[in-house]
Every structure is written in C-alpha cells, then in structure tokens.
PDB file of N, CA and C in Angstrom:
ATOM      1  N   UNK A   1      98.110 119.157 100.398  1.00  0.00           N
ATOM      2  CA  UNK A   1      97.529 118.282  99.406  1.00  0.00           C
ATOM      3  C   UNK A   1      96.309 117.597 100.029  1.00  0.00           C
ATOM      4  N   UNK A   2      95.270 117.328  99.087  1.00  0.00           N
ATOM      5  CA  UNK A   2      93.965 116.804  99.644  1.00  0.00           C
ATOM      6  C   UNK A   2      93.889 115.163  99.787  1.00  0.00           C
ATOM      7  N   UNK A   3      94.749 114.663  98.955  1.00  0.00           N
ATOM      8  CA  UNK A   3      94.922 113.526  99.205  1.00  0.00           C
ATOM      9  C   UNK A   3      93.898 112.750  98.097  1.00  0.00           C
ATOM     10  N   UNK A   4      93.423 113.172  97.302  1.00  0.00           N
ATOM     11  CA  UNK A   4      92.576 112.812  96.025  1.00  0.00           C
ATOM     12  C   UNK A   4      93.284 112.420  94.614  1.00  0.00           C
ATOM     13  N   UNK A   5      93.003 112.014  94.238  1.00  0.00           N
ATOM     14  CA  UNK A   5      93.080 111.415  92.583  1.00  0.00           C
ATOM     15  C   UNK A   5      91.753 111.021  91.909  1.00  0.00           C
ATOM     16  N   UNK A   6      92.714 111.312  90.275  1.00  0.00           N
ATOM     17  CA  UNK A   6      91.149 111.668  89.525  1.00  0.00           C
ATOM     18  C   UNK A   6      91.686 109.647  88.681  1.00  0.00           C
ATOM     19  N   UNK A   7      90.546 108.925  88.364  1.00  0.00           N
ATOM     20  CA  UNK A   7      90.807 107.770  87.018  1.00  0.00           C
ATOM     21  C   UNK A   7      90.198 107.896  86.136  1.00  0.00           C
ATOM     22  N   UNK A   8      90.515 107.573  85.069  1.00  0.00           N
ATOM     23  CA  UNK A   8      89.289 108.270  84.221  1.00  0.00           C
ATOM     24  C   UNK A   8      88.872 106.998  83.691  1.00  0.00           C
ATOM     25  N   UNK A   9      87.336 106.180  83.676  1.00  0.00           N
ATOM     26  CA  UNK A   9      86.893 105.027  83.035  1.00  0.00           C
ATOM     27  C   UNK A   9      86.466 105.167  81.742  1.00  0.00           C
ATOM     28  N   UNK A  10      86.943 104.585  80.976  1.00  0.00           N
ATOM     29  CA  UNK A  10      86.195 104.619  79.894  1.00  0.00           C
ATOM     30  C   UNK A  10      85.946 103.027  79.110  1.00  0.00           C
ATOM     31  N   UNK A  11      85.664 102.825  78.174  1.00  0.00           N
ATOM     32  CA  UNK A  11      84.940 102.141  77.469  1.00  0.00           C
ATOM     33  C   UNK A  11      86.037 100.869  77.092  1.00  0.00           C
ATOM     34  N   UNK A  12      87.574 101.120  77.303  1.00  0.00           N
ATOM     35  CA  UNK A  12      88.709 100.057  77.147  1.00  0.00           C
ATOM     36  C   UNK A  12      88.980 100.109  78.221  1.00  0.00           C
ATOM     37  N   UNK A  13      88.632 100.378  79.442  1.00  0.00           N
ATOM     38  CA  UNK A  13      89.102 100.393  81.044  1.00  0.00           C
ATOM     39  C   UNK A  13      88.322  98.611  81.316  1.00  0.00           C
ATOM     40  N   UNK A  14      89.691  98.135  81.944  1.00  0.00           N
ATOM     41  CA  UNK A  14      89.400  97.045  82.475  1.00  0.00           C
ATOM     42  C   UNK A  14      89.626  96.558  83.909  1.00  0.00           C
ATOM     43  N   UNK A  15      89.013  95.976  84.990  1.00  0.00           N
ATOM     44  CA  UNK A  15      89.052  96.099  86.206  1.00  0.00           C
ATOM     45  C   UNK A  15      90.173  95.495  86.446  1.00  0.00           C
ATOM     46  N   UNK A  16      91.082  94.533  85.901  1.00  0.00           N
ATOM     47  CA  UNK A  16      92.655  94.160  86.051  1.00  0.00           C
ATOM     48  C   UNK A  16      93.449  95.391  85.744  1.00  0.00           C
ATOM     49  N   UNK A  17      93.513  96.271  84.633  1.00  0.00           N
ATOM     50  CA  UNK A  17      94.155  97.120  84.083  1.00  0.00           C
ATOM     51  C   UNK A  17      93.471  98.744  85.166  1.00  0.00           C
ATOM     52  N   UNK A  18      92.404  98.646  86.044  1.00  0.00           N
ATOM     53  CA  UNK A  18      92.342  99.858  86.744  1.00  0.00           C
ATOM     54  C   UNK A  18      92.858  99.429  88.520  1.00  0.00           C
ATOM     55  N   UNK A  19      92.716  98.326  88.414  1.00  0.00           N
ATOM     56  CA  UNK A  19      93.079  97.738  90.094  1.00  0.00           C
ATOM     57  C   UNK A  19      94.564  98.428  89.543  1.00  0.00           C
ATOM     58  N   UNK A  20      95.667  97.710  88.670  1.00  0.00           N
ATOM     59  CA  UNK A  20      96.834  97.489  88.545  1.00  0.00           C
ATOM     60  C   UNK A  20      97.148  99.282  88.654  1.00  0.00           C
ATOM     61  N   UNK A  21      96.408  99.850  88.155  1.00  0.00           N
ATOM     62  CA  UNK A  21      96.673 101.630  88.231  1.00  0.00           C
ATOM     63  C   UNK A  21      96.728 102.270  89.162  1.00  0.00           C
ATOM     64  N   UNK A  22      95.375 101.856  90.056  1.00  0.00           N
ATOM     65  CA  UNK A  22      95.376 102.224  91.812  1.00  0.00           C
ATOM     66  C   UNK A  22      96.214 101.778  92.553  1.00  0.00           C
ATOM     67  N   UNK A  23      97.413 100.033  92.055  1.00  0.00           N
ATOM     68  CA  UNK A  23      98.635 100.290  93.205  1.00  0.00           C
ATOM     69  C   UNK A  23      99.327 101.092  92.807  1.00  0.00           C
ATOM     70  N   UNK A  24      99.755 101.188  91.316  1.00  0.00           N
ATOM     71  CA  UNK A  24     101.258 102.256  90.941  1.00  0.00           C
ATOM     72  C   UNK A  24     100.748 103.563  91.390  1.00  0.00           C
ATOM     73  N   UNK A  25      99.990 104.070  91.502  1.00  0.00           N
ATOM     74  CA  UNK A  25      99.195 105.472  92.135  1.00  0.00           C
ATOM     75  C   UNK A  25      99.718 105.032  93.665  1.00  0.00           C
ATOM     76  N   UNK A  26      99.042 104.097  94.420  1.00  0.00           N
ATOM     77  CA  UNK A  26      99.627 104.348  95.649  1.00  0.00           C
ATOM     78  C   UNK A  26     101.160 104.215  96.010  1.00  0.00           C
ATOM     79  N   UNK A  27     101.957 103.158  95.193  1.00  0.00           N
ATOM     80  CA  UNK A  27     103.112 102.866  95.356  1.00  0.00           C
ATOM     81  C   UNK A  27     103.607 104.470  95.118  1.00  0.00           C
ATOM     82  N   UNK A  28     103.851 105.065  94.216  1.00  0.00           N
ATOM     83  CA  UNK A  28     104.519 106.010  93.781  1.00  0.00           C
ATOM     84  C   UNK A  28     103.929 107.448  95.371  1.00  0.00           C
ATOM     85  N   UNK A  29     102.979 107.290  95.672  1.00  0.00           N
ATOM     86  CA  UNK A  29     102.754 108.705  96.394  1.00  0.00           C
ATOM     87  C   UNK A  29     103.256 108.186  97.655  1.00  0.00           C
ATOM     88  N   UNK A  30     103.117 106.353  98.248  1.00  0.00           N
ATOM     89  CA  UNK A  30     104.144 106.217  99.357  1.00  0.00           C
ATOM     90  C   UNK A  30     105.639 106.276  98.909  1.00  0.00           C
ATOM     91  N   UNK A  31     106.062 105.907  97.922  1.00  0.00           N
ATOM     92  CA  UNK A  31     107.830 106.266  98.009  1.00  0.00           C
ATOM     93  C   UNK A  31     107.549 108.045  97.776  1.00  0.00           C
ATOM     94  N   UNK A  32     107.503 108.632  97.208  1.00  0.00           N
ATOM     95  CA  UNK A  32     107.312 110.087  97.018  1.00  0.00           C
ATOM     96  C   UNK A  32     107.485 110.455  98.334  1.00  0.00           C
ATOM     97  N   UNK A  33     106.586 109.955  99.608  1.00  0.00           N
ATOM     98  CA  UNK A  33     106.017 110.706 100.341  1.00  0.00           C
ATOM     99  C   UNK A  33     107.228 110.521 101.690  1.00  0.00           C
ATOM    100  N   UNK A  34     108.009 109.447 101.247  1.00  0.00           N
ATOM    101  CA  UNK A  34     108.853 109.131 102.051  1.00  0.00           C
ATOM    102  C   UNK A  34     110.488 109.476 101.646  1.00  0.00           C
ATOM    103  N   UNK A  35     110.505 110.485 100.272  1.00  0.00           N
ATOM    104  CA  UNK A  35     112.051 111.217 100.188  1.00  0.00           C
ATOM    105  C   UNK A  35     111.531 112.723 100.387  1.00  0.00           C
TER     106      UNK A  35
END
C-alpha cells in the first residue's frame, strides 16, 4: 500500500467537517493496521 488517500473538496466542505475526516481516516488505518 502507498500510503495515500484521496478527499474530495467541494463547495459544502468545511475545514471543521474536513480536519474531523482526516482523524477518522487516520484513526481507522492505525487500529486497522494494528489487527
């Protein structure tokens, strides 16, 4: 795996609502990465 992710911004993207996306993205690929 390359270690990439795609977000997609658009026009209702809000910088509270895309921060809050980039932890559950990282949370989920560190527990993932650790079973």
């Amino acid at each position: 795996m390359l270690g990439t992710e795609l977000l997609v911004i658009d026009a209702d993207t809000t910088v509270r609502q895309f921060t809050k996306e980039i932890r559950w993205n990282q949370a989920y690929h560190r527990l993932a990465a650790g079973l």
